[in-house]
Protein backbone atom coordinates (compact mmCIF):
# COMPACT_ATOMS: atom_id res chain seq x y z
CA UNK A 1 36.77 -28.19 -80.36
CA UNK A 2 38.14 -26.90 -76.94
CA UNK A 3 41.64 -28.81 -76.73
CA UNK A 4 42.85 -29.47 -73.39
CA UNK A 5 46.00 -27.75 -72.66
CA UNK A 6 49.00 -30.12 -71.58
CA UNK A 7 49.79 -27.71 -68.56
CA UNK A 8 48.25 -24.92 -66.38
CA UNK A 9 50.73 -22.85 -64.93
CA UNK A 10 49.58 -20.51 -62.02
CA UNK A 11 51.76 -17.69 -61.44
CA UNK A 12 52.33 -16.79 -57.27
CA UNK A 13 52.19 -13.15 -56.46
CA UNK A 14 54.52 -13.92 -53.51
CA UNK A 15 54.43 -9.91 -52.22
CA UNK A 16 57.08 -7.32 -53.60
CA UNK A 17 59.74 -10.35 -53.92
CA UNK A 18 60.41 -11.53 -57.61
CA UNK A 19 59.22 -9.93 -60.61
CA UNK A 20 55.84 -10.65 -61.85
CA UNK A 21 56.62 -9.57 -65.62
CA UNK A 22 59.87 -11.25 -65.84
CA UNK A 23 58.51 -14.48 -64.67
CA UNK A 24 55.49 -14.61 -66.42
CA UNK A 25 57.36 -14.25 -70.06
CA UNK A 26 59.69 -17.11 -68.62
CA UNK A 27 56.40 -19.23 -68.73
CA UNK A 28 55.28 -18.28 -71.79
CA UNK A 29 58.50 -18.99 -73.42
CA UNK A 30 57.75 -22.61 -72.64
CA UNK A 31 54.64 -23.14 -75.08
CA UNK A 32 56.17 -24.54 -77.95
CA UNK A 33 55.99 -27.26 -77.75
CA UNK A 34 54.36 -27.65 -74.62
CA UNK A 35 50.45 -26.05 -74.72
CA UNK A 36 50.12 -24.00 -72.05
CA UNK A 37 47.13 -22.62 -70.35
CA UNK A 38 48.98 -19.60 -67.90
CA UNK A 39 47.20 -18.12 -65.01
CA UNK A 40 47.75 -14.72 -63.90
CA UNK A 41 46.44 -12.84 -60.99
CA UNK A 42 44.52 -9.86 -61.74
CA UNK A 43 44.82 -6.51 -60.43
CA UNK A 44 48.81 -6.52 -60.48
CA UNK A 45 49.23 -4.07 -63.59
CA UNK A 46 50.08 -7.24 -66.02
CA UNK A 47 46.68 -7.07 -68.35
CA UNK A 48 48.40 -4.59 -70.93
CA UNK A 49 51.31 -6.98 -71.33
CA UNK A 50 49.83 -9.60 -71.66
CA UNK A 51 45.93 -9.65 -72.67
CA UNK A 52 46.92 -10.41 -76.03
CA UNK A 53 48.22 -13.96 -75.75
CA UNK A 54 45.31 -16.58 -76.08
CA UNK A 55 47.22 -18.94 -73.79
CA UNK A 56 46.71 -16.49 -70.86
CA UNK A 57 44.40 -16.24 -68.19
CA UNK A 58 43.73 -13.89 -65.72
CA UNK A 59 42.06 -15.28 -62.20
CA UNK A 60 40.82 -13.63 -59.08
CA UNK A 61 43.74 -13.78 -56.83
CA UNK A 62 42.79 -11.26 -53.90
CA UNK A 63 45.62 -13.07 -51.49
CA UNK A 64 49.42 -11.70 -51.98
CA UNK A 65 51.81 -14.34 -50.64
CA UNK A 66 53.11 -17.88 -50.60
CA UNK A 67 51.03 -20.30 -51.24
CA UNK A 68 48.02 -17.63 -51.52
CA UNK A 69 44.99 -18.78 -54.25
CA UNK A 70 46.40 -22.02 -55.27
CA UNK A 71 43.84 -23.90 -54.03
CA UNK A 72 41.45 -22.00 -55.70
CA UNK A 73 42.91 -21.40 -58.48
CA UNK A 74 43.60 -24.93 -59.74
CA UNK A 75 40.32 -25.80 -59.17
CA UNK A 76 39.57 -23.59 -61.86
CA UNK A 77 42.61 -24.71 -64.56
CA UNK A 78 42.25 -27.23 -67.39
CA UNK A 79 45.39 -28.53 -68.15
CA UNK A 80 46.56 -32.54 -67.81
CA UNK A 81 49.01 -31.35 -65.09
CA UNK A 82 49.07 -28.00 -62.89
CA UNK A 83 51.76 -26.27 -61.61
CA UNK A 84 53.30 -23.28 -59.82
CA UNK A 85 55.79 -20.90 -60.08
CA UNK A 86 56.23 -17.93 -57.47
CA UNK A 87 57.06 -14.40 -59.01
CA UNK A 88 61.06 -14.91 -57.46
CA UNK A 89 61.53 -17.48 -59.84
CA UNK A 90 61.99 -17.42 -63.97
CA UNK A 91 61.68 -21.06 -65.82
CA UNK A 92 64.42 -22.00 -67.68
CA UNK A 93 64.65 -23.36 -71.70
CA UNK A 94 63.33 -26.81 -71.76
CA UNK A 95 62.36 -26.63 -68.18
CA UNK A 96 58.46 -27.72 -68.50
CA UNK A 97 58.76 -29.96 -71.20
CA UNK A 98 61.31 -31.84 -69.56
CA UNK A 99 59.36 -31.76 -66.48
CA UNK A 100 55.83 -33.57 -68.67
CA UNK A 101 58.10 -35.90 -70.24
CA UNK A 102 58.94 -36.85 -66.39
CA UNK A 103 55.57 -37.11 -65.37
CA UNK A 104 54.35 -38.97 -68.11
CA UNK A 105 56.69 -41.97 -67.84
CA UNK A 106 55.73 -42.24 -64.33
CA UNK A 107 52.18 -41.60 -63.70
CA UNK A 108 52.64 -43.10 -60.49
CA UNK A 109 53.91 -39.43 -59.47
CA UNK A 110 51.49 -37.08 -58.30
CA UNK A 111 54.06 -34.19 -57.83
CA UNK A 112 57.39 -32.98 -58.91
CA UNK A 113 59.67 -30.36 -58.97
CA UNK A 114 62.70 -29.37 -60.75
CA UNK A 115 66.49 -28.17 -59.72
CA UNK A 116 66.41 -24.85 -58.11
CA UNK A 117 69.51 -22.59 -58.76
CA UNK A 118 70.40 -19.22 -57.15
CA UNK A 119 71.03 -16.39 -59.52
CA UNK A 120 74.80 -16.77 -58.59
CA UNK A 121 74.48 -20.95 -60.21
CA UNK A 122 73.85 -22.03 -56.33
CA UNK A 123 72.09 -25.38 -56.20
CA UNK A 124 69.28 -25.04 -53.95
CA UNK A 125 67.41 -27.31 -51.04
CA UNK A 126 63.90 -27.87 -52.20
CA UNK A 127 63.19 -31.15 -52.08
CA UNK A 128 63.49 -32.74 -48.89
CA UNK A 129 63.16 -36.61 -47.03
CA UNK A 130 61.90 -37.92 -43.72
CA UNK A 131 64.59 -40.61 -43.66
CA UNK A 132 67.36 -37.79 -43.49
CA UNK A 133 67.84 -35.16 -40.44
CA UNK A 134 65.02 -33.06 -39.66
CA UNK A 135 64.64 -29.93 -42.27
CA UNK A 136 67.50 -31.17 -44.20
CA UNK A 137 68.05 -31.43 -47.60
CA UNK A 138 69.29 -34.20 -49.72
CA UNK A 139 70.88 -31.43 -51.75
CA UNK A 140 73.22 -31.25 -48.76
CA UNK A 141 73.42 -35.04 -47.73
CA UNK A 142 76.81 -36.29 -48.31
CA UNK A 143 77.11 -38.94 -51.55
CA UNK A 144 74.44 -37.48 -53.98
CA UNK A 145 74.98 -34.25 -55.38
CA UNK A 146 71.43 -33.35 -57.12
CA UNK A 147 73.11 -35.05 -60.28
CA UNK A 148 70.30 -38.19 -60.04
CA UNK A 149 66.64 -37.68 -59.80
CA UNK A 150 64.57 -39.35 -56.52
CA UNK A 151 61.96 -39.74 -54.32
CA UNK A 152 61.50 -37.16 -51.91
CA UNK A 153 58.98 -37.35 -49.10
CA UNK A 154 57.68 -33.37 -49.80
CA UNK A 155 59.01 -30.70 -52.29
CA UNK A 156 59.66 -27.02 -51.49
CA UNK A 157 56.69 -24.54 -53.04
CA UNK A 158 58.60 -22.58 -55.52
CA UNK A 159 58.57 -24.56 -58.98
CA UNK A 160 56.66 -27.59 -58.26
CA UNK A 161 54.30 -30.07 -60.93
CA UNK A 162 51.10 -32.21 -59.78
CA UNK A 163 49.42 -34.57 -61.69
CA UNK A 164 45.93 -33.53 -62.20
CA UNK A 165 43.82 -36.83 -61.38
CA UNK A 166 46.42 -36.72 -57.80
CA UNK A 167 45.03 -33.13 -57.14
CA UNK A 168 41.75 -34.05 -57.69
CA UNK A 169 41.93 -36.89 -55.10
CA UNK A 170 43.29 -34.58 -52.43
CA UNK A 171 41.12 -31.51 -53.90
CA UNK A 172 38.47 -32.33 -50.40
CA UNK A 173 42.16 -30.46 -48.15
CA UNK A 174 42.33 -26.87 -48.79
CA UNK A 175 46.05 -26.84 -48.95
CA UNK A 176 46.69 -22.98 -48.96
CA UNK A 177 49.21 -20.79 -46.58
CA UNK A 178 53.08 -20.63 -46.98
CA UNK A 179 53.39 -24.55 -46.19
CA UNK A 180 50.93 -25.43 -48.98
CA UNK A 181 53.66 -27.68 -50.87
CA UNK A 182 53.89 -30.38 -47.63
CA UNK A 183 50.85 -30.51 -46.65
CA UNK A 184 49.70 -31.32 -50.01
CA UNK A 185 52.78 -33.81 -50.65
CA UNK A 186 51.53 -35.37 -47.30
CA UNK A 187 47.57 -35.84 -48.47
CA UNK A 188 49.38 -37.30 -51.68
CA UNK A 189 51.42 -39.95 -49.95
CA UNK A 190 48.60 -41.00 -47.91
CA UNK A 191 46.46 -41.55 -51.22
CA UNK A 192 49.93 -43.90 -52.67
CA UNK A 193 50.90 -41.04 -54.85
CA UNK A 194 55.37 -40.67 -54.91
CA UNK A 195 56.93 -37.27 -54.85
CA UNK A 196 60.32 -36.77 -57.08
CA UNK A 197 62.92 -34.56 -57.89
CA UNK A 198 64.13 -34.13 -61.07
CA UNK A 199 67.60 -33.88 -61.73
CA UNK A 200 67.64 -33.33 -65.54
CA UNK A 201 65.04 -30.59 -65.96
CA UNK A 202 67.19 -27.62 -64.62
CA UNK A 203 67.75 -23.78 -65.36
CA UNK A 204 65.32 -22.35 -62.85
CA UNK A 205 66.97 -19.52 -61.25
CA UNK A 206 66.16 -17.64 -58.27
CA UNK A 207 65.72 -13.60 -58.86
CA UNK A 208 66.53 -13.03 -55.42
């Protein structure tokens, strides 16, 4: 019997930034004990490394860029929740299972995301609110510190978790191009879906 993964994992060939490889074995470190289905683009050199794991994937992914194929591409995955990582990013221990636990306590949420350090241990902007300043993000608003998870309004594209049944409901909106992640927060809203960061799921550090 085909089992249903708990997660499919789409991995962003974002265009000479990042590391592909790197990334890619940062994902796969998560499958115990979360079962992954991963999803990597074909064409990039990575079917030699990787061909051999069962949990792997490799999609048509002609686009090189933010936000290129996702669309697509998780219209294709099986997994309870989908997510994606761009290449400039590696997944930290812990990172995905603490980000299912999340989304399975509140399955009022049709998309979360993580915090984002810099390689130097910088704490990074990429969840953002309406209610604040334009463009700015809570990460930076005086009296919370990224220590608490909340609501956001939309979540910055690099690391970011949707509930499958919410993408489904929104899957009519092609959502591609580099501002994929708002848009699609924004067709989630409107359909009563909430948007959170998540402060205890952490170790996700930028490569660049």
């Amino acid at each position: 019997m085909d089992i249903q993964p708990d997660l499919s994992v789409y991995v962003v060939d974002v265009g000479g930034r990042g590391d592909l490889p790197v990334c890619a074995e940062s994902v796969l470190a998560q499958n115990d004990p979360v079962l992954l289905e991963v999803l990597l683009p074909s064409g990039r050199g990575l079917e030699d490394s990787f061909c051999h794991r069962s949990e792997v994937q490799f999609v048509n992914a002609p686009h090189v860029g933010p936000g290129a194929n996702i669309y697509e591409v998780w219209q294709q995955a099986r997994g309870r929740y989908l997510a994606v990582i761009y290449a400039n990013v590696v997944a930290g221990a812990g990172c995905f299972l603490g980000m299912l636990d999340f989304l399975d306590e509140h399955p009022d949420v049709g998309a979360a995301a993580p915090r984002l350090f810099s390689r130097d241990n910088v704490l990074q902007g990429n969840c953002f609110r309406r209610s604040f300043l334009p463009r700015k993000s809570p990460l930076k608003m005086k009296g919370w510190d990224g220590l608490s998870s909340m609501e956001v309004d939309w979540l910055g594209p690099e690391l970011v978790f949707v509930n499958r049944i919410a993408f489904a409901e929104c899957a009519a909106h092609d959502f591609s191009g580099p501002l994929w992640s708002k848009r699609m927060c924004k067709q989630l809203r409107g359909n009563g879906w909430h948007q959170f960061f998540v402060h205890y799921s952490r170790g996700i550090v930028c490569l660049e």
